[in-house]
PDB file of N, CA and C in Angstrom:
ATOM      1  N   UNK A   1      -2.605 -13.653 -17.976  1.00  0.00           N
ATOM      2  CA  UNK A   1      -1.176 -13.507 -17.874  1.00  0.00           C
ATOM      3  C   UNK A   1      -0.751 -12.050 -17.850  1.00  0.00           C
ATOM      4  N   UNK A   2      -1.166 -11.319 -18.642  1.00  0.00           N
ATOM      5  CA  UNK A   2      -0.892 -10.097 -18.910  1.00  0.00           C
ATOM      6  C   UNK A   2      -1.217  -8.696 -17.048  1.00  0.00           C
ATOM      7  N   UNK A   3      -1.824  -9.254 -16.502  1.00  0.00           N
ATOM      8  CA  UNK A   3      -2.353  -8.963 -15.073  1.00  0.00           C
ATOM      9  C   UNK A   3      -0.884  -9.261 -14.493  1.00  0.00           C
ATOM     10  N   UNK A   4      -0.525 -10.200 -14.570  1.00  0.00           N
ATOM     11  CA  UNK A   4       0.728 -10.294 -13.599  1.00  0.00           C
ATOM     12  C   UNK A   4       2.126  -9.907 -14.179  1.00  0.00           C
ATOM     13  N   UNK A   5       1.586  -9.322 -15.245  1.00  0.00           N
ATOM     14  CA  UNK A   5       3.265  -7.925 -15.677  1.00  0.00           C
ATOM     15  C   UNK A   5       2.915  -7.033 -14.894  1.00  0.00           C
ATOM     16  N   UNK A   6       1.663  -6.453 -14.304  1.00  0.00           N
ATOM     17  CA  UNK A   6       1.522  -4.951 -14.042  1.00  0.00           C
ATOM     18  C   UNK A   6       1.231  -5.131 -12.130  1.00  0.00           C
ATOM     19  N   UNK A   7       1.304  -4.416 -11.953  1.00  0.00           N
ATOM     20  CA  UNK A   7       0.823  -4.142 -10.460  1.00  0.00           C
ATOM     21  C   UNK A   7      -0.151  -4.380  -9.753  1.00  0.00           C
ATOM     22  N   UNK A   8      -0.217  -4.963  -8.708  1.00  0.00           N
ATOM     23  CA  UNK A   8      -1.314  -5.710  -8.228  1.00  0.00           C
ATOM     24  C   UNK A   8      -2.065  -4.922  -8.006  1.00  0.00           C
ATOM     25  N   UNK A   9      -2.326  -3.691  -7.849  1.00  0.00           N
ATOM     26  CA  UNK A   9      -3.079  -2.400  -7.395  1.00  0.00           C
ATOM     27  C   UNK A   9      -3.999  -1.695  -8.671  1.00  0.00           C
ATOM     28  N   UNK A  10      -3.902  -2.616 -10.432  1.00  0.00           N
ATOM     29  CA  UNK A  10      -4.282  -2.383 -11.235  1.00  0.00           C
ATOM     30  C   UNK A  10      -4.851  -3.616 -12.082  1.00  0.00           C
ATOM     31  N   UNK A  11      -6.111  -3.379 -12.568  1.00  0.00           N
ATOM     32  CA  UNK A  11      -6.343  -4.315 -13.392  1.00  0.00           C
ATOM     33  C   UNK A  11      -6.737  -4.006 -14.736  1.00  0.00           C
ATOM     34  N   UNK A  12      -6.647  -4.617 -15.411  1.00  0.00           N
ATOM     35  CA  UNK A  12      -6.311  -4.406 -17.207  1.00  0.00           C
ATOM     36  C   UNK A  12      -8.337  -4.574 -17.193  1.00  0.00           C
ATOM     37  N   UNK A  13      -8.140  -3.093 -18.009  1.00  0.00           N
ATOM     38  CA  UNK A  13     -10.095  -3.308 -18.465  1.00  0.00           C
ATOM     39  C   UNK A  13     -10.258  -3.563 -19.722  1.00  0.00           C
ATOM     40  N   UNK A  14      -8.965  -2.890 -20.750  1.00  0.00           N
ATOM     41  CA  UNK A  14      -8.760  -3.117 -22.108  1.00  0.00           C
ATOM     42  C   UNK A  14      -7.565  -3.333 -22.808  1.00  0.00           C
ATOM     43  N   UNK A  15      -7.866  -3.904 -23.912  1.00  0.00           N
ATOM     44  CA  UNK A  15      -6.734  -3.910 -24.579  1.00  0.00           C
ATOM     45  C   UNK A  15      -7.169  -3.413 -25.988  1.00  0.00           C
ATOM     46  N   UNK A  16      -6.070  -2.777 -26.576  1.00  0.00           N
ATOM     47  CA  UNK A  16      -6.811  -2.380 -28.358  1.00  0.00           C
ATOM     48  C   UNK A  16      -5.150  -2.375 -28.757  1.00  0.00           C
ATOM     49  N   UNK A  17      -5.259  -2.565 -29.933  1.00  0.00           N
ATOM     50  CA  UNK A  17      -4.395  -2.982 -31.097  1.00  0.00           C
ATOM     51  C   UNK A  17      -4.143  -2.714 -32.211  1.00  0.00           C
ATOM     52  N   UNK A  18      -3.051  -2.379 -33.054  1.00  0.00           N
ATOM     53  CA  UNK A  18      -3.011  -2.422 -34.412  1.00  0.00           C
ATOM     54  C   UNK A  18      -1.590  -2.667 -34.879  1.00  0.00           C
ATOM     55  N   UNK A  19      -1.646  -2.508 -35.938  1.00  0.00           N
ATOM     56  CA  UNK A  19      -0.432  -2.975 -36.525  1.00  0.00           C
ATOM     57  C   UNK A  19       0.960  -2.022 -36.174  1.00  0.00           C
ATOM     58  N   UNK A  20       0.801  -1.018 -35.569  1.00  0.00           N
ATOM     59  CA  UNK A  20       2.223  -0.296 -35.175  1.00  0.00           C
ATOM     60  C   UNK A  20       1.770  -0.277 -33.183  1.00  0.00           C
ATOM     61  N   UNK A  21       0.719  -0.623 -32.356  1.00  0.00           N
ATOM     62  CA  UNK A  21       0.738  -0.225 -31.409  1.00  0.00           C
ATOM     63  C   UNK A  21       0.386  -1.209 -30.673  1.00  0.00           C
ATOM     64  N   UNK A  22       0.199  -1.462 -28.847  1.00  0.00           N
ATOM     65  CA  UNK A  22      -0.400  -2.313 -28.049  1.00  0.00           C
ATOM     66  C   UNK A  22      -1.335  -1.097 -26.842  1.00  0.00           C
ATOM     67  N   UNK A  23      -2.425  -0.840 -27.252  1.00  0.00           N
ATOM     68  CA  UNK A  23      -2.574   0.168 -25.950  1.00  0.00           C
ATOM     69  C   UNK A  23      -3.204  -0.836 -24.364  1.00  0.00           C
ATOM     70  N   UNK A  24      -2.836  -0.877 -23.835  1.00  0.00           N
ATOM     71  CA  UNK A  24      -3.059  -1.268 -22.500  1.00  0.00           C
ATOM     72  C   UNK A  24      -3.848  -0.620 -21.200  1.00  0.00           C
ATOM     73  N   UNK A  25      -4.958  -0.578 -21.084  1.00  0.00           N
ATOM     74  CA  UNK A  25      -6.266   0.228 -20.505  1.00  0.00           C
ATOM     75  C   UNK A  25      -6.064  -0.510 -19.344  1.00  0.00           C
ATOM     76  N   UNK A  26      -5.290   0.242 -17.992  1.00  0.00           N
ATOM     77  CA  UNK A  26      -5.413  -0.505 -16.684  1.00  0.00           C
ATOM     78  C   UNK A  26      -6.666   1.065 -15.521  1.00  0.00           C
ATOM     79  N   UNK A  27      -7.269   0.228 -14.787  1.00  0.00           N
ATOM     80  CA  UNK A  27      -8.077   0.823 -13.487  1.00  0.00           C
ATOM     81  C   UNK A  27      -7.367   0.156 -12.136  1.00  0.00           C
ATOM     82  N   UNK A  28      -7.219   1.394 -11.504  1.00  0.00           N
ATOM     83  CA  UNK A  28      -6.819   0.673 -10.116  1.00  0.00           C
ATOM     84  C   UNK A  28      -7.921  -0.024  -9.385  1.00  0.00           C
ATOM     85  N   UNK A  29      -7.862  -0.699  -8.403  1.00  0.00           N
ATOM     86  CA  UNK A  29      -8.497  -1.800  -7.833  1.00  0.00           C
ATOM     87  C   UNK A  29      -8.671  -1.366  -6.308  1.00  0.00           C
ATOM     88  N   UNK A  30      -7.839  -0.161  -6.109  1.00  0.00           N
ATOM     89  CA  UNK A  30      -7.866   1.203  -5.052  1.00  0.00           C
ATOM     90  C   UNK A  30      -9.470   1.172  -5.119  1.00  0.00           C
ATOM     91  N   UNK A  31      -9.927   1.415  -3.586  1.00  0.00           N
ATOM     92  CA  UNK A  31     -11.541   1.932  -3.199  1.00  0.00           C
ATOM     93  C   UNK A  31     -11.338   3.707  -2.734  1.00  0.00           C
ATOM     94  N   UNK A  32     -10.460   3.777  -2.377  1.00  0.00           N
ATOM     95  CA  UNK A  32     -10.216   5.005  -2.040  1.00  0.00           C
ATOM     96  C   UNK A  32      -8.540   5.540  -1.766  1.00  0.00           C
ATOM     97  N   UNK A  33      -8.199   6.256  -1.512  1.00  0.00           N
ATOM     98  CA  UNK A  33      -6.741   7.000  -1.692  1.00  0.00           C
ATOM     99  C   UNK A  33      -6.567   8.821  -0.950  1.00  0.00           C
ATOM    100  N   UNK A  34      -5.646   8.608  -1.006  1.00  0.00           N
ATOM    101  CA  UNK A  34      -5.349   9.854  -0.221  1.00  0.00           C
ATOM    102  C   UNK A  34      -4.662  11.097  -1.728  1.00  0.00           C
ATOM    103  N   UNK A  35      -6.011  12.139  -1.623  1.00  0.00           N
ATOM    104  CA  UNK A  35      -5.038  13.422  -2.123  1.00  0.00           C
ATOM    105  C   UNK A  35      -3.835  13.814  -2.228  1.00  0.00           C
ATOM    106  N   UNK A  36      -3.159  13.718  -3.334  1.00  0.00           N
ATOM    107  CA  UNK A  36      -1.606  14.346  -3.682  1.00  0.00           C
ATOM    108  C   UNK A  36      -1.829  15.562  -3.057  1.00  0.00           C
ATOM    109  N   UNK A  37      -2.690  16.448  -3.550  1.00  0.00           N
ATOM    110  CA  UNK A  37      -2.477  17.692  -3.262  1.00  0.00           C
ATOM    111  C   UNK A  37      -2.677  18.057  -1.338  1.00  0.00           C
ATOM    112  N   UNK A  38      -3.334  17.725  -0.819  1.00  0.00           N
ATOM    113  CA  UNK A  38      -4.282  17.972   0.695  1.00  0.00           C
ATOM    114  C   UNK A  38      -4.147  16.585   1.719  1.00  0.00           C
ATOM    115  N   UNK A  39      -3.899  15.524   1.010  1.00  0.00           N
ATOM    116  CA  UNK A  39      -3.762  14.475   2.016  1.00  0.00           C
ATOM    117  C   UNK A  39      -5.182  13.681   2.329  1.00  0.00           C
ATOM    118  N   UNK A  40      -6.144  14.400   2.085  1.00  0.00           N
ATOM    119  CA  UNK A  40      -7.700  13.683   2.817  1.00  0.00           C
ATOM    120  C   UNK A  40      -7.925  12.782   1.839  1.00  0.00           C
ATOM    121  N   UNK A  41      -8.512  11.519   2.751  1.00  0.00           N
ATOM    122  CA  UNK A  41      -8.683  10.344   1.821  1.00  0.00           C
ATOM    123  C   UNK A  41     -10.064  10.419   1.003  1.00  0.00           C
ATOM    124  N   UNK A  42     -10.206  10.108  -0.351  1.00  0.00           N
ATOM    125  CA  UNK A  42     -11.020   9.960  -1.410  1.00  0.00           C
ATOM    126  C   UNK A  42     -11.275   9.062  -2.346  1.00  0.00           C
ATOM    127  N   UNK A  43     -12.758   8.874  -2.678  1.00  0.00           N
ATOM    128  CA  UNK A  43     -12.818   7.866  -3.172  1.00  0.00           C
ATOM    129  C   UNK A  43     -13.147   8.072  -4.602  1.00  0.00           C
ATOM    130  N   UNK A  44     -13.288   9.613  -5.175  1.00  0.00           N
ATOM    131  CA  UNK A  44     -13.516   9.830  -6.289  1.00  0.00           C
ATOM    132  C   UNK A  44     -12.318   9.972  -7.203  1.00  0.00           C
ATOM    133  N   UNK A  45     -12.790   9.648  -8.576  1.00  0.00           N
ATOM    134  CA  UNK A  45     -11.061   9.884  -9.429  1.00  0.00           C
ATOM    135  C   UNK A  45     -10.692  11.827  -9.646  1.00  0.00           C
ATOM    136  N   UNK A  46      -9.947  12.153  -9.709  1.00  0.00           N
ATOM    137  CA  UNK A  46      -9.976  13.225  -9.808  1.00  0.00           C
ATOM    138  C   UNK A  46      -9.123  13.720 -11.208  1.00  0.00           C
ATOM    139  N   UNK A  47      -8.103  12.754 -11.856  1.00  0.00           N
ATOM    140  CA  UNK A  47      -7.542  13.181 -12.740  1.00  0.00           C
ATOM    141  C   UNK A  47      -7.260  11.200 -13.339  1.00  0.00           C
ATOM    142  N   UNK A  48      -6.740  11.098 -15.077  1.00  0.00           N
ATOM    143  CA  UNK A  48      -6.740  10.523 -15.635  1.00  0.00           C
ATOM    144  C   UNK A  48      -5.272  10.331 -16.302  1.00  0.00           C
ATOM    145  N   UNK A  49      -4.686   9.501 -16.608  1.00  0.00           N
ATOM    146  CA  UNK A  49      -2.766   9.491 -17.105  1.00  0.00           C
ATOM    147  C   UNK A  49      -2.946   8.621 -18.261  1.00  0.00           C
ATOM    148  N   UNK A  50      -1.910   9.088 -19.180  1.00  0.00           N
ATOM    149  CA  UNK A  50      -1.651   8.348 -20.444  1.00  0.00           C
ATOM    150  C   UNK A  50      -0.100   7.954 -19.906  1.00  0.00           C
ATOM    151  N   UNK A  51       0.195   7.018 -20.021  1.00  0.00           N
ATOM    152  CA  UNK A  51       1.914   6.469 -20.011  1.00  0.00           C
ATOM    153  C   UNK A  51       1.935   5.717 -21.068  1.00  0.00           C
ATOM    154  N   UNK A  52       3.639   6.340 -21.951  1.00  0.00           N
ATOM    155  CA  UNK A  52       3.964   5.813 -22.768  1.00  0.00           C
ATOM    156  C   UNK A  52       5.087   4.610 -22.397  1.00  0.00           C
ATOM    157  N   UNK A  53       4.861   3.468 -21.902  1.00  0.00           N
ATOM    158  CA  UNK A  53       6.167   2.592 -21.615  1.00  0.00           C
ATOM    159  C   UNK A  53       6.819   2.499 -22.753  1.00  0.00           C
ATOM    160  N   UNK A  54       8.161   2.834 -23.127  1.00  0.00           N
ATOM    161  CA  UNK A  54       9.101   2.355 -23.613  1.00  0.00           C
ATOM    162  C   UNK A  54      10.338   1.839 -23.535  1.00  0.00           C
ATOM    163  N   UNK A  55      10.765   1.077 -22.359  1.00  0.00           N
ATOM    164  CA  UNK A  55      11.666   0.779 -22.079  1.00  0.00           C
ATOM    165  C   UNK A  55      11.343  -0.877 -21.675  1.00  0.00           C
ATOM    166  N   UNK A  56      10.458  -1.567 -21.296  1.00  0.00           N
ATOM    167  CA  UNK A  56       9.768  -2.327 -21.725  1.00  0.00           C
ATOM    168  C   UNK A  56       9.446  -3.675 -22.542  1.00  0.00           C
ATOM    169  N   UNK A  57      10.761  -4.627 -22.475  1.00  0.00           N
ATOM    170  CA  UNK A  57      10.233  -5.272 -23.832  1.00  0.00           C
ATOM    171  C   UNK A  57       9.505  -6.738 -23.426  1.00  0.00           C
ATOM    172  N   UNK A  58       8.204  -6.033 -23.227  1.00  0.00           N
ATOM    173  CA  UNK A  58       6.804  -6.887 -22.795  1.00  0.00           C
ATOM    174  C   UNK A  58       6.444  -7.659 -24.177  1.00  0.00           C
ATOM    175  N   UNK A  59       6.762  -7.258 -25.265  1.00  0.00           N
ATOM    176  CA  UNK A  59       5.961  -8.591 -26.270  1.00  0.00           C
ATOM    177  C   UNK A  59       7.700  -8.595 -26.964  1.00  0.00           C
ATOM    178  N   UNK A  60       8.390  -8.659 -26.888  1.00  0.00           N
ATOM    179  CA  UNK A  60       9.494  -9.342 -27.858  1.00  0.00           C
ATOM    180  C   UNK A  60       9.567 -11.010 -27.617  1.00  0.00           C
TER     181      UNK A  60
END
């Protein structure tokens, strides 16, 4: 269930938990992509993002 809150272009690898948090571990499902910076398409990751959703109310 939790797959079809998020974007089809991502899939959930983890989840971890505690009593004040929900962290949500998604990988894109992307084989390759085009450079922000240059445009040429790539298939390696080149950088990593933390997002804090808070606006959100996924478990109320």
């Amino acid at each position: 269930m939790i797959n079809e809150i998020f974007f089809d272009k991502f899939k959930v690898d983890n989840i971890e938990h505690d009593e004040n948090k929900v962290l949500i571990i998604l990988k894109s499902t992307n084989l390759a992509t085009k450079c922000t910076c240059c445009g040429v398409k790539t298939t390696k990751v080149h950088s990593k993002y933390k997002r804090q959703v808070l606006d959100l109310p996924i478990f109320r």
